[in-house]
Protein backbone atom coordinates (compact mmCIF):
# COMPACT_ATOMS: atom_id res chain seq x y z
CA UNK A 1 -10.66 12.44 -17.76
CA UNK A 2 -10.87 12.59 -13.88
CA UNK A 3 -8.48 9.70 -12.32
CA UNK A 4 -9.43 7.80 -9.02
CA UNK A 5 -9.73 9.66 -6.19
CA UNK A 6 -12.67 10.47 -3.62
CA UNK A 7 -15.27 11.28 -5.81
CA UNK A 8 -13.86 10.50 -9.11
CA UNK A 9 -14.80 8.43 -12.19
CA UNK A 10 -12.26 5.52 -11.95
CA UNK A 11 -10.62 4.44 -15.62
CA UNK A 12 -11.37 0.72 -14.93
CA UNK A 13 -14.75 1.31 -14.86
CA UNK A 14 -14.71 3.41 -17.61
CA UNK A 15 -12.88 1.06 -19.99
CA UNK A 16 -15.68 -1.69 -19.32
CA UNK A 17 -18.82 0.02 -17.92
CA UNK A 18 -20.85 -2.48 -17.16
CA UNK A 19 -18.23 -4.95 -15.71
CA UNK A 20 -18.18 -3.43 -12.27
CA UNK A 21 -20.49 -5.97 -10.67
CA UNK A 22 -18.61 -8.60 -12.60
CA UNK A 23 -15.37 -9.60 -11.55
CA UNK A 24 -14.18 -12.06 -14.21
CA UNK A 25 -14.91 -8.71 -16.50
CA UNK A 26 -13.18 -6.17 -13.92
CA UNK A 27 -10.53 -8.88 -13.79
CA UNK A 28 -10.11 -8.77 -17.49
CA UNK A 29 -10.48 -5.25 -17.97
CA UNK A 30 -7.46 -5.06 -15.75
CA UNK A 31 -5.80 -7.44 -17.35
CA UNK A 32 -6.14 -4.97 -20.46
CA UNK A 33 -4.81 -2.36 -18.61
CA UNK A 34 -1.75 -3.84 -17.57
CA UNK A 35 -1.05 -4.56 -20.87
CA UNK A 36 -1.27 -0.86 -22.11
CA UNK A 37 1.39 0.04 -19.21
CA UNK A 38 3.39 -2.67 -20.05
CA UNK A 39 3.65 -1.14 -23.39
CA UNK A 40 4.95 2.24 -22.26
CA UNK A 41 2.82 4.51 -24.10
CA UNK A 42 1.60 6.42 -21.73
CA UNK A 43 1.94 9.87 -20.70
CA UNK A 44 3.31 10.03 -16.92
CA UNK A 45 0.57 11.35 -16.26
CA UNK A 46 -1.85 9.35 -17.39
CA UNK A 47 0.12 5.83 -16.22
CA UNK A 48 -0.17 7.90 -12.59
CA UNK A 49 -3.57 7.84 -13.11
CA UNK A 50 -4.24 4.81 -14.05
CA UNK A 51 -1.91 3.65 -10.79
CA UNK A 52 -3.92 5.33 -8.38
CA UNK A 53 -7.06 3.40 -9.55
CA UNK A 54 -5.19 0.48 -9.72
CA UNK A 55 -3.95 0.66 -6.04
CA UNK A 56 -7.78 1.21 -5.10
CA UNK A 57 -8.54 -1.65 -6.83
CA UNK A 58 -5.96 -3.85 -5.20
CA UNK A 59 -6.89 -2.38 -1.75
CA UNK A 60 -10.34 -2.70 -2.21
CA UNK A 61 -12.16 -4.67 -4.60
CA UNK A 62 -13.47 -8.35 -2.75
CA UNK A 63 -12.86 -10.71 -5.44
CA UNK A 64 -8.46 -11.97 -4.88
CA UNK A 65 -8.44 -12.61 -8.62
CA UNK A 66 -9.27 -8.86 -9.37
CA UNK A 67 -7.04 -8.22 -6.79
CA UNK A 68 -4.32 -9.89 -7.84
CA UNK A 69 -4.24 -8.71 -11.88
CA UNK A 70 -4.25 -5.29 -10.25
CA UNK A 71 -1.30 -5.76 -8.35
CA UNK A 72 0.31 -7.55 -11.61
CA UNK A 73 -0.56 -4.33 -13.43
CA UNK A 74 1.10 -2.09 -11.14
CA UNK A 75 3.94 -4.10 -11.31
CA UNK A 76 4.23 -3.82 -15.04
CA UNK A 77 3.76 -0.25 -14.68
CA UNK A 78 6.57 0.03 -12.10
CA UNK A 79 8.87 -1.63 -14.76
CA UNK A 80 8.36 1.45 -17.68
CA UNK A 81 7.08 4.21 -15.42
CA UNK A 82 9.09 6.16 -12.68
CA UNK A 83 6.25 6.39 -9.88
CA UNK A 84 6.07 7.93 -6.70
CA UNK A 85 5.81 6.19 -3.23
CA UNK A 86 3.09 8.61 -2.45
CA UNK A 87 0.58 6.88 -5.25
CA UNK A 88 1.51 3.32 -3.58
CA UNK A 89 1.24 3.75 -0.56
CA UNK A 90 -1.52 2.54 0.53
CA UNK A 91 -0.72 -0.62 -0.55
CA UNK A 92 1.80 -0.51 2.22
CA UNK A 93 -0.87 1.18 5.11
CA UNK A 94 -2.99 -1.93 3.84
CA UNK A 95 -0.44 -4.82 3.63
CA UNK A 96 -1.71 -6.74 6.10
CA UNK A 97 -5.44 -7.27 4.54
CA UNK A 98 -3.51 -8.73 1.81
CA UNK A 99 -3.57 -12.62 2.11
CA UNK A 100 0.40 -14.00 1.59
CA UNK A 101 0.19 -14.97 -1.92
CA UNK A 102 -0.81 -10.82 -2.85
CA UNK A 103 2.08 -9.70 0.01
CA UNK A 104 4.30 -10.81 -2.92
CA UNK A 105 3.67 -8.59 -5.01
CA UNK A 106 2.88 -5.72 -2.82
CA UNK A 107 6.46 -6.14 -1.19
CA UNK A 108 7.69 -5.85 -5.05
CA UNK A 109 5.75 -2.37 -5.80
CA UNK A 110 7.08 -0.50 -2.66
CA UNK A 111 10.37 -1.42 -3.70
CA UNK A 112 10.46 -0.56 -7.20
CA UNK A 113 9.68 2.78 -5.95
CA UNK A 114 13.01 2.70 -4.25
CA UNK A 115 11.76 5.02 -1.85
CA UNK A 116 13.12 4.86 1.64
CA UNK A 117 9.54 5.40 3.14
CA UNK A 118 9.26 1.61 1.64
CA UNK A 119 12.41 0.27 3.88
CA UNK A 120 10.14 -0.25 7.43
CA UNK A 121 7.28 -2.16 5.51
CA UNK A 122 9.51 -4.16 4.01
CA UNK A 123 11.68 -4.98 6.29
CA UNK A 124 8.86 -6.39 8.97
CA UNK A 125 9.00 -9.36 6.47
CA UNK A 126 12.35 -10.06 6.72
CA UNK A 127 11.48 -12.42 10.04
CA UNK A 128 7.80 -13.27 8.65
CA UNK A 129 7.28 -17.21 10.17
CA UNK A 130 6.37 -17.93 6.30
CA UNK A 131 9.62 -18.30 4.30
CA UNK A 132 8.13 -17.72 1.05
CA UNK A 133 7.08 -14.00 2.67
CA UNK A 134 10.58 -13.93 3.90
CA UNK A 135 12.47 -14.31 0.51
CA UNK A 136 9.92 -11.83 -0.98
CA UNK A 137 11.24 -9.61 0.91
CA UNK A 138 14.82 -10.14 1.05
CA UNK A 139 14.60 -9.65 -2.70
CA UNK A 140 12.38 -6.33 -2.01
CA UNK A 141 15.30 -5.13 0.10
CA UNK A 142 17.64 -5.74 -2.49
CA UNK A 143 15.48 -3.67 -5.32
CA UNK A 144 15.24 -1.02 -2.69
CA UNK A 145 18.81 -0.65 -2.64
CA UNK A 146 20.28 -2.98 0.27
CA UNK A 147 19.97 -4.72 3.57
């Protein structure tokens, strides 16, 4: 199975065909998919895979609901899987298309990465005017390892 990338079948799609014009079915397809990482029975690779779509999802699909499970996904996947900064990261190059409610939980999948690349996004929230965004990240900052 290819794995989302330019030019590549995504697995989303694939698990529900005809759901991509339909976002309460992408949304629950996701949903789905969450669940499987959650369980941990996945092969690194294939939970990498299924990350990279998920991250494409999150940074590109219009509908904030689909957006949102996608990001909840990832974050279930970043509490079995060891993943790399590299497949999250444009989360991070895209953090501020997210609306504040999403930031959340984009703030929360750089840092489980506990990569230092995460540190500089992160830390741009620390003094973020809302103070919701601001204890997101102080907590971020602590899962990365420290203020």
């Amino acid at each position: 199975m290819t794995w989302c990338g330019d030019n590549q079948e995504c697995p989303v799609a694939a698990w529900t065909p005809q759901c991509t014009a339909d976002a309460p079915r992408r949304d629950l397809a996701v949903d789905e998919l969450g669940d499987l990482l959650r369980s941990a029975g996945l092969a690194q690779e294939a939970a990498e895979g299924l990350t990279s779509c998920l991250v494409r999802l999150a940074v590109t699909d219009q509908d904030d609901t689909v957006r949102e499970s996608a990001l909840n996904a990832l974050s279930e996947a970043l509490l079995q899987y060891e993943l790399p900064y590299a497949l999250v990261k444009p989360l991070a190059e895209h953090i501020d298309g997210f609306r504040p409610v999403l930031v959340g939980y984009v703030l929360f999948v750089l840092s489980s990465t506990r990569a230092p690349a995460a540190r500089p996004v992160i830390e741009r929230f620390l003094e973020h005017p809302d103070a919701s965004l601001r204890e997101e990240a102080a907590a971020a900052m602590d899962e990365l390892g420290g203020r």
